[in-house]
PDB file of N, CA and C in Angstrom:
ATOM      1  N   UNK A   1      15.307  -9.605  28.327  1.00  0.00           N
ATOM      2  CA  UNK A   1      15.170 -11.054  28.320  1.00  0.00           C
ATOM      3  C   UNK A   1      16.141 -11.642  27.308  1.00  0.00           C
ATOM      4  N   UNK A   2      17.043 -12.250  27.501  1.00  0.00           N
ATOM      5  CA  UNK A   2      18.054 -13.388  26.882  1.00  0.00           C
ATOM      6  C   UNK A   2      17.285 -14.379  25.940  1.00  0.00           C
ATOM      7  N   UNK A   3      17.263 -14.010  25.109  1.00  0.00           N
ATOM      8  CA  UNK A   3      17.046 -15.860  24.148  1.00  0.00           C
ATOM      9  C   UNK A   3      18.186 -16.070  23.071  1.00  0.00           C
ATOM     10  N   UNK A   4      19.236 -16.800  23.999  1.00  0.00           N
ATOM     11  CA  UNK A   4      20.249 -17.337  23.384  1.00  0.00           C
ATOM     12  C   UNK A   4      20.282 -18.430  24.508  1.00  0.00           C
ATOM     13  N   UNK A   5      20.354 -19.949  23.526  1.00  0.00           N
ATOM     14  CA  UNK A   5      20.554 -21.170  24.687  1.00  0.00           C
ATOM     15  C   UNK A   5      21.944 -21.803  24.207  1.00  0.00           C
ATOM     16  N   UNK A   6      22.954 -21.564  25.209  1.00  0.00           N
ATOM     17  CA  UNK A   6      24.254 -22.350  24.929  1.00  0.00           C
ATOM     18  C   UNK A   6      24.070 -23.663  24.546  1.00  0.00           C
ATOM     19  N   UNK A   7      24.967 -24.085  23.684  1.00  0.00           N
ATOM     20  CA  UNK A   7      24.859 -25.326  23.205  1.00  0.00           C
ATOM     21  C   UNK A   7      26.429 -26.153  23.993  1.00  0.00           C
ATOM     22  N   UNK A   8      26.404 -27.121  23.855  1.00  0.00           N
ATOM     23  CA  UNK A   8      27.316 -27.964  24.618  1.00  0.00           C
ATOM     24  C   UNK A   8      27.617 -27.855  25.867  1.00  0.00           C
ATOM     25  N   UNK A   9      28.946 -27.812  25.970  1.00  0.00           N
ATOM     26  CA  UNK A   9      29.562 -27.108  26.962  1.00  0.00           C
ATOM     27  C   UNK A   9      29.936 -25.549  26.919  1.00  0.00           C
ATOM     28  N   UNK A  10      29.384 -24.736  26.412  1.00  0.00           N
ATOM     29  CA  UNK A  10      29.297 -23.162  26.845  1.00  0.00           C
ATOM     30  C   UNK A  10      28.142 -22.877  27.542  1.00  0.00           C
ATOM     31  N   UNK A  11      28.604 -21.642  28.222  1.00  0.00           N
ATOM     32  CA  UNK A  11      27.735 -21.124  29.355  1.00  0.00           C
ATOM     33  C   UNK A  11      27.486 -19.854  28.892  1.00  0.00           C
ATOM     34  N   UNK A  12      26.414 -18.923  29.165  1.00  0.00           N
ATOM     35  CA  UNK A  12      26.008 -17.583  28.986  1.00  0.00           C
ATOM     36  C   UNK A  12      26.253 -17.014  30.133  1.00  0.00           C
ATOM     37  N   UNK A  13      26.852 -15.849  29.924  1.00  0.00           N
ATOM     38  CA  UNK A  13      27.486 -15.224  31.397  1.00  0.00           C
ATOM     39  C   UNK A  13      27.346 -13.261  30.954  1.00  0.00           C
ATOM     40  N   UNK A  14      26.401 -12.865  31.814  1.00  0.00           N
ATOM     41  CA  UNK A  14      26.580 -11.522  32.160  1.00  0.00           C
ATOM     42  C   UNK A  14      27.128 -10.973  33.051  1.00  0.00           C
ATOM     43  N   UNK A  15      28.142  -9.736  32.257  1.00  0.00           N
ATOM     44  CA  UNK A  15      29.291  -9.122  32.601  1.00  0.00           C
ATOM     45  C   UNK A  15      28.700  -8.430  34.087  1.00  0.00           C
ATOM     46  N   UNK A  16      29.548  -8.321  35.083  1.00  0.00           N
ATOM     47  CA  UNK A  16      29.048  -7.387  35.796  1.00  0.00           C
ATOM     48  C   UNK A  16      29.628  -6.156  35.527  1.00  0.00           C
ATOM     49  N   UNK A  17      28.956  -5.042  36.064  1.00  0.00           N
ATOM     50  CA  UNK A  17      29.472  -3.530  35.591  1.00  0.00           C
ATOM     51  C   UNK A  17      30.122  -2.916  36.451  1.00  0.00           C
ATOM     52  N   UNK A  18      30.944  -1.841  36.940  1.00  0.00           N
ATOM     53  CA  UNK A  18      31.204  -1.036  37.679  1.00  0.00           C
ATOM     54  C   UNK A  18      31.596   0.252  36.973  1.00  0.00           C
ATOM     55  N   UNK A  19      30.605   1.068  37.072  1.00  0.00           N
ATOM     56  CA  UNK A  19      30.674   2.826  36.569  1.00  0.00           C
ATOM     57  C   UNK A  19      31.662   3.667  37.168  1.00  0.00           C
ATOM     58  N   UNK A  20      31.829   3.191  38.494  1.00  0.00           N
ATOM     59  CA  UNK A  20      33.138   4.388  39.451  1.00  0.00           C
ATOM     60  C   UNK A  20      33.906   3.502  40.008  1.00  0.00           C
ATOM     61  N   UNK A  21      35.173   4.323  39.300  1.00  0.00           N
ATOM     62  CA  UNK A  21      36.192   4.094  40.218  1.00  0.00           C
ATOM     63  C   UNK A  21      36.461   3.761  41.760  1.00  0.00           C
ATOM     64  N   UNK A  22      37.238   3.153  42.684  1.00  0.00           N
ATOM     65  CA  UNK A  22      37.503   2.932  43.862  1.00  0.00           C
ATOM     66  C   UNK A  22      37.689   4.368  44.149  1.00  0.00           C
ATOM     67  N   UNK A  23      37.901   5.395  43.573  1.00  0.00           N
ATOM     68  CA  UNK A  23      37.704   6.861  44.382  1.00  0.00           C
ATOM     69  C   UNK A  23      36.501   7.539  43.962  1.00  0.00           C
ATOM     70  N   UNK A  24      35.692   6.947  43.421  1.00  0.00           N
ATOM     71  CA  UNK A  24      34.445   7.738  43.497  1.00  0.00           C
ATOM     72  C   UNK A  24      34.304   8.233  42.026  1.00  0.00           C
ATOM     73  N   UNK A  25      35.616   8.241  40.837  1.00  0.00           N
ATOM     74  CA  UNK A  25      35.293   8.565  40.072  1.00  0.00           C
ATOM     75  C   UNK A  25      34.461   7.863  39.226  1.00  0.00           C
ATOM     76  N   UNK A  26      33.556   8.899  37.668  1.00  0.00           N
ATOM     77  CA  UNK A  26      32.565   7.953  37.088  1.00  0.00           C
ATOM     78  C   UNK A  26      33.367   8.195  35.912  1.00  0.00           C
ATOM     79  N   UNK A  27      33.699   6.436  35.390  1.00  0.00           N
ATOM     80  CA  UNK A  27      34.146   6.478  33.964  1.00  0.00           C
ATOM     81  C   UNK A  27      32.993   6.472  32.525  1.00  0.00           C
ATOM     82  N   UNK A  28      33.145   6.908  31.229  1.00  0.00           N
ATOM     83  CA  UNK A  28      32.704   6.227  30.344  1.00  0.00           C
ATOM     84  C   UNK A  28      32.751   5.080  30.046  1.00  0.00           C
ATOM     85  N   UNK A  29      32.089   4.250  29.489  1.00  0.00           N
ATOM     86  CA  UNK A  29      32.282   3.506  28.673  1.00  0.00           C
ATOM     87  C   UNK A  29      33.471   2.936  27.586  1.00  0.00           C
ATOM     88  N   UNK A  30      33.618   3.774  27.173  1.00  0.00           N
ATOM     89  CA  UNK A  30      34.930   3.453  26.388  1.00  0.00           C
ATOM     90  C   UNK A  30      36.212   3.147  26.860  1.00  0.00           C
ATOM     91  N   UNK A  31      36.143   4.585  28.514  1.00  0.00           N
ATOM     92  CA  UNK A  31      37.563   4.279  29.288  1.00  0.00           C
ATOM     93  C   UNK A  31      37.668   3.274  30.646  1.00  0.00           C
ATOM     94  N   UNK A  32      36.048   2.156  30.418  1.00  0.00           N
ATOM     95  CA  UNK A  32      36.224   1.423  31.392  1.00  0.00           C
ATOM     96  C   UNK A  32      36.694  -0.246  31.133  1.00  0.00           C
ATOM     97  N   UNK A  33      37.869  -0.755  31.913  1.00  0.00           N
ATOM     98  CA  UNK A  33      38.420  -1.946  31.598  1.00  0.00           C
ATOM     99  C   UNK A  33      37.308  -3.152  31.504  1.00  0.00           C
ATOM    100  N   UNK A  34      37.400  -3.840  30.528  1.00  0.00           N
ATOM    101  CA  UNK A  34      35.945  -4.671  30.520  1.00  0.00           C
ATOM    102  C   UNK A  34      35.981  -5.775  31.722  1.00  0.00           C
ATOM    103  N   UNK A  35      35.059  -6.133  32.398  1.00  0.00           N
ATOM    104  CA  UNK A  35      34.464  -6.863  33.559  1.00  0.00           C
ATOM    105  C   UNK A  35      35.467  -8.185  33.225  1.00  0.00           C
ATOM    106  N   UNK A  36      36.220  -9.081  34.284  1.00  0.00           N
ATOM    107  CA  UNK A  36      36.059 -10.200  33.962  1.00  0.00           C
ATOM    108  C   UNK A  36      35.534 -11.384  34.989  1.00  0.00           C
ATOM    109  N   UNK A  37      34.596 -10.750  35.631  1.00  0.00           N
ATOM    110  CA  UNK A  37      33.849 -11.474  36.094  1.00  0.00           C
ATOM    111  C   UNK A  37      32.286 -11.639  35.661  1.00  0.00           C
ATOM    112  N   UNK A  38      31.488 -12.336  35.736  1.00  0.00           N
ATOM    113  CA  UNK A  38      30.030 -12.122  35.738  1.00  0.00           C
ATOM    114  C   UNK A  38      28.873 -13.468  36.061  1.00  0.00           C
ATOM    115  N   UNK A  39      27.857 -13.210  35.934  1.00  0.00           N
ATOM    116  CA  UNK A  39      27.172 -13.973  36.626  1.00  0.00           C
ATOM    117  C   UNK A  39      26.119 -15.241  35.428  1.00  0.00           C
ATOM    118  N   UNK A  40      26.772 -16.734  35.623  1.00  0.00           N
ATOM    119  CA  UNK A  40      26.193 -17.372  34.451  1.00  0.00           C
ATOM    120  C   UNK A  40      24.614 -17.287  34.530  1.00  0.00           C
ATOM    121  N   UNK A  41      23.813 -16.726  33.272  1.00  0.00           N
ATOM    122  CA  UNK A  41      22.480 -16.507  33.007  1.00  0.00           C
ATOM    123  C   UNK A  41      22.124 -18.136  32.384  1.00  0.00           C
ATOM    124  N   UNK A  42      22.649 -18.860  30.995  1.00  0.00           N
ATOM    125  CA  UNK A  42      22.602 -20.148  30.813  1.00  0.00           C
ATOM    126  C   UNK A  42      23.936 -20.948  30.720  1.00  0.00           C
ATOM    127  N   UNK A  43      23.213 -22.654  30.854  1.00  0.00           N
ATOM    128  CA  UNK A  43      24.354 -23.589  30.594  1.00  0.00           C
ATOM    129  C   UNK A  43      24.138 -24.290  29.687  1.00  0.00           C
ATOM    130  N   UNK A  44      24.731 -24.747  28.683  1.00  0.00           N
ATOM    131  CA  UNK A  44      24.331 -25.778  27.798  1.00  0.00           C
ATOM    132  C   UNK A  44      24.160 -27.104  28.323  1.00  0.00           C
ATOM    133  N   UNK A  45      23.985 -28.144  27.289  1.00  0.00           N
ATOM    134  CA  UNK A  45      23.287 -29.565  27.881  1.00  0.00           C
ATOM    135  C   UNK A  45      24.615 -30.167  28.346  1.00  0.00           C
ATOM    136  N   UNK A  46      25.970 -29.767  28.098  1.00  0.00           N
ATOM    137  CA  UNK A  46      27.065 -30.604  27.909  1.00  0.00           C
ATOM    138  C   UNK A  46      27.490 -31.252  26.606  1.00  0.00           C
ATOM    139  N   UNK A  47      28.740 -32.507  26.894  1.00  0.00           N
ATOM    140  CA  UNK A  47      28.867 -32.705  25.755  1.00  0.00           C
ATOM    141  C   UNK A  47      29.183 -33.945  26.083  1.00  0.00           C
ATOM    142  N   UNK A  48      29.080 -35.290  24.922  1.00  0.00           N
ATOM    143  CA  UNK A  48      29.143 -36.617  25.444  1.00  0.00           C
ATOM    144  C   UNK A  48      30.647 -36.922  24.632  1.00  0.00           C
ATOM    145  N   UNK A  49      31.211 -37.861  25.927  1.00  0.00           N
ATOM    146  CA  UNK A  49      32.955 -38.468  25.657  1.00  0.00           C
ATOM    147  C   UNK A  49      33.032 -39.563  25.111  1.00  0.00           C
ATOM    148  N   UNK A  50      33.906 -39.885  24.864  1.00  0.00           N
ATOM    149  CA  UNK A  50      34.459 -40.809  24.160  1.00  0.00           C
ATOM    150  C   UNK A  50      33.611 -42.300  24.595  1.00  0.00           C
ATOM    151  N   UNK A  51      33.759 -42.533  25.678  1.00  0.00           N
ATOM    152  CA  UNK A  51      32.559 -43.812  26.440  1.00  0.00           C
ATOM    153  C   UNK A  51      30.975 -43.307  25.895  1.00  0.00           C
ATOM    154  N   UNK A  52      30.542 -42.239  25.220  1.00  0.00           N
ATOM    155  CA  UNK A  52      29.264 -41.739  24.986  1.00  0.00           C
ATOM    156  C   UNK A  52      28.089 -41.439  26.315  1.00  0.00           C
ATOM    157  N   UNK A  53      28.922 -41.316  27.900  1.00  0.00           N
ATOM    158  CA  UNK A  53      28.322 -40.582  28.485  1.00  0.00           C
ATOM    159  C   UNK A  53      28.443 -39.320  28.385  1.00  0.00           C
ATOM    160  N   UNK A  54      27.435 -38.511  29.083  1.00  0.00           N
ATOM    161  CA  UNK A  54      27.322 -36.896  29.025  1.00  0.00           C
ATOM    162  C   UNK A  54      27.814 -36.338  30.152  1.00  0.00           C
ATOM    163  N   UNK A  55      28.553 -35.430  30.060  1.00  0.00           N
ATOM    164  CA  UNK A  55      29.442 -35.167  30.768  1.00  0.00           C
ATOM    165  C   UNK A  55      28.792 -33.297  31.415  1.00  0.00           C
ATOM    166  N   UNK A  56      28.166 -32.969  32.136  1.00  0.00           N
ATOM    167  CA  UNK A  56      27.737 -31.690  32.182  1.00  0.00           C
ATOM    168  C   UNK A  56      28.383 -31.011  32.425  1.00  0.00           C
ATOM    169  N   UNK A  57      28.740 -29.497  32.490  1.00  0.00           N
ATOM    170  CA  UNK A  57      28.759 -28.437  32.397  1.00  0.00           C
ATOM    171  C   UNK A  57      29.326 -28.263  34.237  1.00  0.00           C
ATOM    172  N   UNK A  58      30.226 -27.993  34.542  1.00  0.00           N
ATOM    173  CA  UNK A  58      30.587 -27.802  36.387  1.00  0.00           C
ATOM    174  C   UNK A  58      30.150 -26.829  37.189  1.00  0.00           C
ATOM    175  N   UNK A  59      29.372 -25.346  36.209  1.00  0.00           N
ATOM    176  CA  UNK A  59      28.965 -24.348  36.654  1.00  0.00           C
ATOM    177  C   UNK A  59      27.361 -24.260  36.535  1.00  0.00           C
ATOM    178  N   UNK A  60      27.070 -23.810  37.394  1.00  0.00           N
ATOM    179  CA  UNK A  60      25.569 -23.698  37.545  1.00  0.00           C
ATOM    180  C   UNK A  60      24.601 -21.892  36.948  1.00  0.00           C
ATOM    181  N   UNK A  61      23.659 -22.184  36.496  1.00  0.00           N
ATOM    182  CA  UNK A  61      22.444 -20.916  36.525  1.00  0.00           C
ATOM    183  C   UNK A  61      22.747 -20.138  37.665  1.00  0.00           C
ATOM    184  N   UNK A  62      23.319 -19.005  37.969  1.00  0.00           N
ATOM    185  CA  UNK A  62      23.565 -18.145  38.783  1.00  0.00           C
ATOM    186  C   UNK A  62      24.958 -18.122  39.675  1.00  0.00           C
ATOM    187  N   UNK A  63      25.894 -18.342  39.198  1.00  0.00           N
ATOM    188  CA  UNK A  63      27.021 -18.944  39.591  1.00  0.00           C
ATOM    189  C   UNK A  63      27.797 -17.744  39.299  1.00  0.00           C
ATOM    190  N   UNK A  64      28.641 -17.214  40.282  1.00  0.00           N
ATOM    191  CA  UNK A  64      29.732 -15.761  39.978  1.00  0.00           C
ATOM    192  C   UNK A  64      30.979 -16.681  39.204  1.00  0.00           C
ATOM    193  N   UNK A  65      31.556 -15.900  37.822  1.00  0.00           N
ATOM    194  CA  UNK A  65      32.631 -16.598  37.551  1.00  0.00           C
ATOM    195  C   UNK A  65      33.759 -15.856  37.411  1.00  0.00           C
ATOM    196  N   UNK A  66      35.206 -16.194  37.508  1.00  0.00           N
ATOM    197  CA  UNK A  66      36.148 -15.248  36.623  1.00  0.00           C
ATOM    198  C   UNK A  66      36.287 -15.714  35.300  1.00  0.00           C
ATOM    199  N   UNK A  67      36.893 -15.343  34.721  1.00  0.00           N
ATOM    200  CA  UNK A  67      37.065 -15.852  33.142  1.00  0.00           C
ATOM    201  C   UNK A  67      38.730 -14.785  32.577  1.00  0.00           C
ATOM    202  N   UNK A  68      38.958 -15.510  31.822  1.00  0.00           N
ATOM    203  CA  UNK A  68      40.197 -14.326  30.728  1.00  0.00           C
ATOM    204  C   UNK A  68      39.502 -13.112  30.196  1.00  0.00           C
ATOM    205  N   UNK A  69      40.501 -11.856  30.438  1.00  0.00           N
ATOM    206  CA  UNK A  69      40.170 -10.996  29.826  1.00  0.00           C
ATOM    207  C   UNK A  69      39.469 -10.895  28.518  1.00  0.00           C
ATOM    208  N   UNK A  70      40.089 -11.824  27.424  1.00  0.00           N
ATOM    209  CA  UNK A  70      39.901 -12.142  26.323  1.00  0.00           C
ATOM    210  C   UNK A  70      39.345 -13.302  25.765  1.00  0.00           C
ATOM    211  N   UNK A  71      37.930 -13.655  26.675  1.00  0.00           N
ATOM    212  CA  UNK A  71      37.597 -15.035  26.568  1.00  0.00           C
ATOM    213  C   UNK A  71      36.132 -14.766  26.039  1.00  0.00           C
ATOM    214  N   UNK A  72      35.531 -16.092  25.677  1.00  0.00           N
ATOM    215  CA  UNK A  72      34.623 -15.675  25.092  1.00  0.00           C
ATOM    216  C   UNK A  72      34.361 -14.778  23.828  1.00  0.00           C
ATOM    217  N   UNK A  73      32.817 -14.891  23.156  1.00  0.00           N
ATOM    218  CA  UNK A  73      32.153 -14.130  22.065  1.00  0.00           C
ATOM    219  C   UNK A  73      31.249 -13.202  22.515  1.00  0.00           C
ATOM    220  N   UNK A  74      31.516 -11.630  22.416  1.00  0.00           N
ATOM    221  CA  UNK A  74      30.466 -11.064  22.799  1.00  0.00           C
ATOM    222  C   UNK A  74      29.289 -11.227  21.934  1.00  0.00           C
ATOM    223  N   UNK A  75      27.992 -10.815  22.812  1.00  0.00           N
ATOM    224  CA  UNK A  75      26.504 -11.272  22.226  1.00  0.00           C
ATOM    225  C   UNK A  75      25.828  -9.654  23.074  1.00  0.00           C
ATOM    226  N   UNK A  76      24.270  -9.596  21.958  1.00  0.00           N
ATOM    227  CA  UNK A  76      23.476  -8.846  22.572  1.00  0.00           C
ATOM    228  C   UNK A  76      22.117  -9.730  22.883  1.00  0.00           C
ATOM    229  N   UNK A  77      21.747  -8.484  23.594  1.00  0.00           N
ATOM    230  CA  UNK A  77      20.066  -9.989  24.051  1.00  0.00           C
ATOM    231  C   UNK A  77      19.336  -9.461  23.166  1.00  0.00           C
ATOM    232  N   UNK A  78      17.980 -10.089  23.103  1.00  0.00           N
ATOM    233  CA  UNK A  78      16.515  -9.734  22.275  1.00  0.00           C
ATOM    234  C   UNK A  78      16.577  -8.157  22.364  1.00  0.00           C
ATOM    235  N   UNK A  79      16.908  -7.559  23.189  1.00  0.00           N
ATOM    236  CA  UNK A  79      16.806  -5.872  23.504  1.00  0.00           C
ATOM    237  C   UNK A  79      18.097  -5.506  22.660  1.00  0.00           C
ATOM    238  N   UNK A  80      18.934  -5.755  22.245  1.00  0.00           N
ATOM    239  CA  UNK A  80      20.264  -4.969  21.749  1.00  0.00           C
ATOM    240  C   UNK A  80      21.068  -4.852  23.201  1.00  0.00           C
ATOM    241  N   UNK A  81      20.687  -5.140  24.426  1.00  0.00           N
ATOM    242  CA  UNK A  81      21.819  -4.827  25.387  1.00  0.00           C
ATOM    243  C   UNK A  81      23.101  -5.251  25.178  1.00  0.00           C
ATOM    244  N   UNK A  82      24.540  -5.049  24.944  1.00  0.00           N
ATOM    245  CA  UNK A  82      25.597  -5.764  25.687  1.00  0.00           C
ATOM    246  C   UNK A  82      25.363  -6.053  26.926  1.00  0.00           C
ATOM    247  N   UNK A  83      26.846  -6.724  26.952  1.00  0.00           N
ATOM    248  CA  UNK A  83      27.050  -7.367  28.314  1.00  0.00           C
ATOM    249  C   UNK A  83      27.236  -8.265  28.543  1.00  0.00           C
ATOM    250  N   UNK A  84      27.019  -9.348  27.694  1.00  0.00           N
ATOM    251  CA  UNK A  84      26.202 -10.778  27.644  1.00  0.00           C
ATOM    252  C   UNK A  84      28.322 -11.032  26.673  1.00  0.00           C
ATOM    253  N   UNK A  85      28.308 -12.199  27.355  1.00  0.00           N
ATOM    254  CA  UNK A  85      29.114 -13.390  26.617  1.00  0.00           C
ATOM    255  C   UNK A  85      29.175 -15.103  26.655  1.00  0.00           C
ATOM    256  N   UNK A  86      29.557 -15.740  25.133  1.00  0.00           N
ATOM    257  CA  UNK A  86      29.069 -17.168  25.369  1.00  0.00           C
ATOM    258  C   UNK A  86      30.551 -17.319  25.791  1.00  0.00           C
ATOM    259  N   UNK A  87      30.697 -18.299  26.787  1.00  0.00           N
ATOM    260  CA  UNK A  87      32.465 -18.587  27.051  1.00  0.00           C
ATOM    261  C   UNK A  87      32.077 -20.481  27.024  1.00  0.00           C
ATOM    262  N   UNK A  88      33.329 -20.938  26.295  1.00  0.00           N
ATOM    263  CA  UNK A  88      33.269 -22.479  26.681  1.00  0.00           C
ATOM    264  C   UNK A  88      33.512 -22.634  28.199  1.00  0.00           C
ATOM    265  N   UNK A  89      33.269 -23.905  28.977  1.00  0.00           N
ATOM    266  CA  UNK A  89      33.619 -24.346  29.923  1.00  0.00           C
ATOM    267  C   UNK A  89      34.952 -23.812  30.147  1.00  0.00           C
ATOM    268  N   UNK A  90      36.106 -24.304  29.386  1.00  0.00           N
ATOM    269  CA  UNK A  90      37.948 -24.231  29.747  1.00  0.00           C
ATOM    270  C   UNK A  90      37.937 -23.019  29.722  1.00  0.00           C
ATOM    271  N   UNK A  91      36.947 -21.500  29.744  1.00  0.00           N
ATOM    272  CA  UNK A  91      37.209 -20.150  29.919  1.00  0.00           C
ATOM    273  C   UNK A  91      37.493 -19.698  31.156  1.00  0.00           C
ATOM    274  N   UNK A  92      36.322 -20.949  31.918  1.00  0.00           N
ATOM    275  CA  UNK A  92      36.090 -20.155  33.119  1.00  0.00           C
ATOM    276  C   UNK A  92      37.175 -20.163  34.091  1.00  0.00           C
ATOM    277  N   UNK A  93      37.903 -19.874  34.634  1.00  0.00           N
ATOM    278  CA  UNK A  93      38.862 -19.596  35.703  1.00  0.00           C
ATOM    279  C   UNK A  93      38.613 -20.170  36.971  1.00  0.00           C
ATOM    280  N   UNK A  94      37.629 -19.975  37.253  1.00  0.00           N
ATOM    281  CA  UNK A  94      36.873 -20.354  39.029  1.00  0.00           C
ATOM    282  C   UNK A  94      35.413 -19.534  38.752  1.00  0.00           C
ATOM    283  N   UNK A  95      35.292 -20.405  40.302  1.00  0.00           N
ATOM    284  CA  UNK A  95      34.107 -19.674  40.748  1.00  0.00           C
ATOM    285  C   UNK A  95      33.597 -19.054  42.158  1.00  0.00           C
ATOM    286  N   UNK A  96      33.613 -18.095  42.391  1.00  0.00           N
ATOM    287  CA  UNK A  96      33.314 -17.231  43.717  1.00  0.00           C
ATOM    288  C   UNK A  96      32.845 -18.281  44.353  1.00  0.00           C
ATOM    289  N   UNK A  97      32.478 -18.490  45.623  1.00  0.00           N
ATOM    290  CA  UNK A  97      31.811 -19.210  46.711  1.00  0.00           C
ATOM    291  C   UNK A  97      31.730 -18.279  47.809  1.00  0.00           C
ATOM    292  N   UNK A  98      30.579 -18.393  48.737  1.00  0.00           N
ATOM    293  CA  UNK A  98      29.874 -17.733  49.751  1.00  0.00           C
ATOM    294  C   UNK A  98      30.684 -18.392  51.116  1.00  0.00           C
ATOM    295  N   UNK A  99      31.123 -18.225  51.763  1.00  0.00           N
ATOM    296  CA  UNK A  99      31.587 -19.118  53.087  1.00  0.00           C
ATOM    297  C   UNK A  99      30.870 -18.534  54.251  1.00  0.00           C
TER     298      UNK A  99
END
């Protein structure tokens, strides 16, 4: 269970994993390239502009994202898991869609 609540405009996003290779092989940990996709767990409230409306957040609670390799703060949850990163809004890259 997660209890970390983004504040502003950052989102909480868990990494997705992949253990094997496209040939079947299984990497460690250490020799696997870190995820840069994953799936937003929270959103913050937003943040209010210059006119002092609030401006929300464009990604939603369960939303697939890409992001930069090098984006974001890694975090652990209440359990010690990794996995978990806070990324601002301008991290995110896109977002998957279902067609």
């Amino acid at each position: 269970m997660v209890k970390i609540r983004p504040l502003g405009k950052r989102i909480l996003v868990k990494r997705t994993k992949s253990k094997t290779t496209k040939g079947g092989i299984f990497l460690p940990e250490s020799a696997q390239e870190k995820p840069k996709e994953g799936e937003v767990i929270a959103v913050g409230p937003g943040q209010t502009n210059d006119e002092g409306v609030l401006e929300k957040p464009s990604v939603n609670v369960g939303d697939r994202v890409l992001f930069g390799a090098y984006a974001g703060t890694e975090v652990k949850d209440a359990e010690g898991e990794e996995g978990y990163l806070i990324l601002s809004e301008e991290d995110v890259l896109g977002v998957f869609v279902n067609n």
